[in-house]
C-alpha atoms as a PDB file:
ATOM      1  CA  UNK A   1      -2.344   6.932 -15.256  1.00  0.00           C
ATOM      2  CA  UNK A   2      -2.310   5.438 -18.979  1.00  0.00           C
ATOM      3  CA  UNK A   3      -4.487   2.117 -17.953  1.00  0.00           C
ATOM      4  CA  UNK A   4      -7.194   4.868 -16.957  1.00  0.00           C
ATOM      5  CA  UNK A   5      -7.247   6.994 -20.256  1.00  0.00           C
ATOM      6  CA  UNK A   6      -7.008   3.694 -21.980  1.00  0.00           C
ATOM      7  CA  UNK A   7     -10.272   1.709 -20.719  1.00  0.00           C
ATOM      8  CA  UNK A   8     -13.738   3.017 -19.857  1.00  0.00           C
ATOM      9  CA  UNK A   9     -15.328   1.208 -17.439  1.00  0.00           C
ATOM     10  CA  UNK A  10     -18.545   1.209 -15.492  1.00  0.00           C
ATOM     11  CA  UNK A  11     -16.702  -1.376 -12.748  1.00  0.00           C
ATOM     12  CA  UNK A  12     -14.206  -0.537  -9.803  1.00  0.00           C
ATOM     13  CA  UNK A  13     -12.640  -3.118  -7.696  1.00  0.00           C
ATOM     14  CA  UNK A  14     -10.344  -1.764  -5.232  1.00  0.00           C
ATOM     15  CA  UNK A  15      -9.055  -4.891  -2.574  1.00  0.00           C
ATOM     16  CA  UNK A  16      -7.278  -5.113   0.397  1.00  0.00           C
ATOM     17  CA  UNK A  17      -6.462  -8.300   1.685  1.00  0.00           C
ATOM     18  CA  UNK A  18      -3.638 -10.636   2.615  1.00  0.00           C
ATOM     19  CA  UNK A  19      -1.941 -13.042   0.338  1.00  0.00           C
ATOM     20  CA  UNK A  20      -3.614 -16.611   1.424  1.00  0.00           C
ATOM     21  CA  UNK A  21      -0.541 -18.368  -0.826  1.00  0.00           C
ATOM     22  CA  UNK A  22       1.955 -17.436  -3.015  1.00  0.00           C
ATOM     23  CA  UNK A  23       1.514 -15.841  -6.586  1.00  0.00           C
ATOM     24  CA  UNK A  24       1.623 -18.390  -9.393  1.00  0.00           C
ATOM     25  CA  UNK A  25       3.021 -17.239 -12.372  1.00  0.00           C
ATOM     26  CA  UNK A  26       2.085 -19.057 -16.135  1.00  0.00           C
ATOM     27  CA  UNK A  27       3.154 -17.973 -19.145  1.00  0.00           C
ATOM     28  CA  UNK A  28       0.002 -18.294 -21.965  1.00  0.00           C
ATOM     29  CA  UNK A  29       1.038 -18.183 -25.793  1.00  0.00           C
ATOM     30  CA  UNK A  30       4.480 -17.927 -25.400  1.00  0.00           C
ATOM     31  CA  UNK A  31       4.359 -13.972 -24.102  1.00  0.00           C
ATOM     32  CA  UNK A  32       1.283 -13.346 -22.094  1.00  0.00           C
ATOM     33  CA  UNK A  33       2.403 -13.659 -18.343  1.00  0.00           C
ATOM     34  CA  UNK A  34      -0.243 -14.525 -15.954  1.00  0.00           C
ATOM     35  CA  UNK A  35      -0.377 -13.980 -12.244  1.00  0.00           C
ATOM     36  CA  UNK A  36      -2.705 -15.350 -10.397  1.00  0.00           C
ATOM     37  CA  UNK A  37      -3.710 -15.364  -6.283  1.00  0.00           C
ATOM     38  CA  UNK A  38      -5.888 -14.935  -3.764  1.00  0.00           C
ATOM     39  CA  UNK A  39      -6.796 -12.433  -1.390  1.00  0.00           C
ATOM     40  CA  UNK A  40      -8.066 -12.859   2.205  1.00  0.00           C
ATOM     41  CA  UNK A  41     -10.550 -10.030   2.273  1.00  0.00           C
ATOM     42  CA  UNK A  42     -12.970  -8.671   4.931  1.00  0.00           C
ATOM     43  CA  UNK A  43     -16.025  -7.872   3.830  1.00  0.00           C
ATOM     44  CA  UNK A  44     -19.549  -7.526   6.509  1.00  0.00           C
ATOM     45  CA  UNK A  45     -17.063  -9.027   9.639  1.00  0.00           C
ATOM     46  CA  UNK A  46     -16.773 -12.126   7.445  1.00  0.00           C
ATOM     47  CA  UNK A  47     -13.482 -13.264   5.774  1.00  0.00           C
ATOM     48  CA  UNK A  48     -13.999 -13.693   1.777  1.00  0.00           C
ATOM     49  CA  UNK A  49     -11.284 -15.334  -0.144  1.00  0.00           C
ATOM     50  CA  UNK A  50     -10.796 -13.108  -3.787  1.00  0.00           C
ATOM     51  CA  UNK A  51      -9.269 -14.871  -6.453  1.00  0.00           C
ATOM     52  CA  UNK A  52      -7.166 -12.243  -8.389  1.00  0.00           C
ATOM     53  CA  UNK A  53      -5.855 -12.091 -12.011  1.00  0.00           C
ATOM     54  CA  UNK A  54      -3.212 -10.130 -13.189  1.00  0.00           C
ATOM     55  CA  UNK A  55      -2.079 -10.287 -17.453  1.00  0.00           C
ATOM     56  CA  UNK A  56       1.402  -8.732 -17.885  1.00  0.00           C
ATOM     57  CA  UNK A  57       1.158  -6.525 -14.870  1.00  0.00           C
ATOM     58  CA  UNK A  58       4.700  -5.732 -12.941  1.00  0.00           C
ATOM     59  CA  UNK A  59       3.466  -7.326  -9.176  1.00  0.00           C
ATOM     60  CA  UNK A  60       6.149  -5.766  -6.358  1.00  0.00           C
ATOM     61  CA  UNK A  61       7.443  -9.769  -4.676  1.00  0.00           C
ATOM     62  CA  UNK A  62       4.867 -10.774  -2.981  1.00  0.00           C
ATOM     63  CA  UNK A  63       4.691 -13.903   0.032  1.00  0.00           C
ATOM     64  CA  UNK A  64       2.264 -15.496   1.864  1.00  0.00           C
ATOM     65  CA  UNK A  65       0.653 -13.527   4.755  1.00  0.00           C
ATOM     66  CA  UNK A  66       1.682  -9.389   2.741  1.00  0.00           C
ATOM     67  CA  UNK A  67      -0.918  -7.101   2.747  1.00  0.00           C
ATOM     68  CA  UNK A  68      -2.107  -6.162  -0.891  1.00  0.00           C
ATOM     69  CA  UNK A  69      -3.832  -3.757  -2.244  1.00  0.00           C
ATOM     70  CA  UNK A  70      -5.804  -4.401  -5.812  1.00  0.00           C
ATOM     71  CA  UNK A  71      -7.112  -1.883  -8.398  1.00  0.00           C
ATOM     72  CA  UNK A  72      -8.680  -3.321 -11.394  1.00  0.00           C
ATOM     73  CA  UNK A  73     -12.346  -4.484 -12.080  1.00  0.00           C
ATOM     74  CA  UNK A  74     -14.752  -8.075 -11.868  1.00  0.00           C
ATOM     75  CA  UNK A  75     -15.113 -10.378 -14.654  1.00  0.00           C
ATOM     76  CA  UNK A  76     -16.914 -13.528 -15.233  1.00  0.00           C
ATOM     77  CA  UNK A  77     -14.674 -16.496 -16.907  1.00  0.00           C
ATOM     78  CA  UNK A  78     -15.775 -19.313 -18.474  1.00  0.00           C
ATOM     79  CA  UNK A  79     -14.403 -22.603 -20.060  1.00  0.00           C
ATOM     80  CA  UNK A  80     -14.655 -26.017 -20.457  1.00  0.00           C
ATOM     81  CA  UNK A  81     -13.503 -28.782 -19.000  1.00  0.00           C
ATOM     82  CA  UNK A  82     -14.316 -32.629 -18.986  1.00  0.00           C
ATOM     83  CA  UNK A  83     -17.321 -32.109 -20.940  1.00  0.00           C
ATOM     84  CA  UNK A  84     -18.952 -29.271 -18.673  1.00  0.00           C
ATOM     85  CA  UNK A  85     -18.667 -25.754 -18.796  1.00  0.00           C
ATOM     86  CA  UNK A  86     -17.385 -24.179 -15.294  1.00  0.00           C
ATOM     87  CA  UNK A  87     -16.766 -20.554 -14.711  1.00  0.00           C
ATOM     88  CA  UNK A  88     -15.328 -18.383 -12.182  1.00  0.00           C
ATOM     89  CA  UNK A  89     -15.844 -14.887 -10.644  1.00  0.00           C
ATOM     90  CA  UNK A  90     -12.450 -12.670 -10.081  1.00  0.00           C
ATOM     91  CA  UNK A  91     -10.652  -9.521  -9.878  1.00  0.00           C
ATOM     92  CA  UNK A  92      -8.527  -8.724 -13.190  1.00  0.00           C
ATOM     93  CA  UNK A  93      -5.995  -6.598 -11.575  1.00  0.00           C
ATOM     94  CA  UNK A  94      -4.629  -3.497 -13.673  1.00  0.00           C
ATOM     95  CA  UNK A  95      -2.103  -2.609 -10.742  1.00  0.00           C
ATOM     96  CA  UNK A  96      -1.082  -4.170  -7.729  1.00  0.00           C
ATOM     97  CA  UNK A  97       0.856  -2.758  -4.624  1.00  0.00           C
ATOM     98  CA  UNK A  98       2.237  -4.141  -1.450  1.00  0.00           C
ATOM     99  CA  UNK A  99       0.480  -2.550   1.224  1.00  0.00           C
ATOM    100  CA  UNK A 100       4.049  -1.992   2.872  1.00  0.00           C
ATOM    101  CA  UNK A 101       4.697   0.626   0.556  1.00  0.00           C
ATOM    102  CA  UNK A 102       2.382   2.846   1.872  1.00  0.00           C
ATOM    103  CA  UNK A 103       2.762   5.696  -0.997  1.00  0.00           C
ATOM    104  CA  UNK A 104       1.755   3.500  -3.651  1.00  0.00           C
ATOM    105  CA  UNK A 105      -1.294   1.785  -1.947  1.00  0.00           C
ATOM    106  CA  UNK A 106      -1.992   5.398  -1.469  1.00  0.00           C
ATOM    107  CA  UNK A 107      -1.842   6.426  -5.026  1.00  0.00           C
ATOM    108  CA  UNK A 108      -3.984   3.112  -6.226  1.00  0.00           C
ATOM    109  CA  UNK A 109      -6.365   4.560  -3.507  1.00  0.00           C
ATOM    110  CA  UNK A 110      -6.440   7.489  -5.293  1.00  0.00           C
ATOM    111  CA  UNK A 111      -6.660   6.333  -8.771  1.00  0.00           C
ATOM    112  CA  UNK A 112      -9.894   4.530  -7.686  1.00  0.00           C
ATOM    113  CA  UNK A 113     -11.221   7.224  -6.613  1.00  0.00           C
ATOM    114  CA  UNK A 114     -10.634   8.983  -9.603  1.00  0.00           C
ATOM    115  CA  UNK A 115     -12.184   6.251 -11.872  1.00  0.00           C
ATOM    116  CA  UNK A 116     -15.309   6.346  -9.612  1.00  0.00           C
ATOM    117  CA  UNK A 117     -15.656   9.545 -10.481  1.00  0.00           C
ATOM    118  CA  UNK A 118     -15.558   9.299 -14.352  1.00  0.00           C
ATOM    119  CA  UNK A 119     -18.092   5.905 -13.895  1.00  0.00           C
ATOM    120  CA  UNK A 120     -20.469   8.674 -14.405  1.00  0.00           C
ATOM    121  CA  UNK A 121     -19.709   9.483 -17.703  1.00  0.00           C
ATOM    122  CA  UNK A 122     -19.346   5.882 -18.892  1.00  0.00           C
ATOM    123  CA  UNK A 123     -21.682   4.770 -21.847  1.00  0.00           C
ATOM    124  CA  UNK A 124     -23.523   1.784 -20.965  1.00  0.00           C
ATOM    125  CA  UNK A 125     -23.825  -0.654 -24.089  1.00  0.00           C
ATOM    126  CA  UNK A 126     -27.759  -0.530 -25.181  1.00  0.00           C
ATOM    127  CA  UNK A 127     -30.190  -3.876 -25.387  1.00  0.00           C
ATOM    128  CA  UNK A 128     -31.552  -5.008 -28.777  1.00  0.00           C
END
């Protein structure tokens, strides 16, 4: 897959949830479209809600209640607002699949798989 030859990366995120609400969709300088949702996730018994982030990325139509699957990696965001600086942990999607379509949450499956192989090889940045 091009994404995969174009960014190393020492981070896989690979999600399956359901969609807790419909996508919103912004668009950010007048050509950057934004996606954004969350994901009702499992994770130790528990349900964990996953707030997911997807820049320019063809999403399959999506409603509330679909099983997703999510392949991208974790980032930390932060801005400010009102004077204070807030920030917020989520999943930057690089492809995104209705778990309905069972050959392509299959091959985003694979992909990860893939990538966690080649984390192996990744360069980590050194400290000064």
């Amino acid at each position: 897959m091009a994404v995969e030859a174009e960014r190393e990366s020492s981070i896989v995120a690979l999600l399956r949830g359901r969609l807790v609400a419909s996508p919103e969709v912004r668009v950010i300088d007048g050509r950057r479209r934004v996606t954004t949702f969350d994901l009702a996730c499992v994770a130790h018994g528990r349900r964990v809600l996953v707030p997911v982030v997807a820049t320019d990325v063809d999403i399959p139509a999506l409603k509330t209640g679909d099983d997703v699957t999510v392949l991208g990696y974790v980032r930390r965001r932060f801005w400010r607002a009102n004077g204070r600086i807030q920030g917020v942990t989520e999943v930057l999607a690089d492809e995104i699949a209705a778990s309905r379509r069972g050959s392509k949450a299959e091959a985003l499956h694979t992909s990860a798989m893939r990538r966690c192989r080649s984390v192996r090889s990744v360069r980590l940045p050194v400290q000064e």
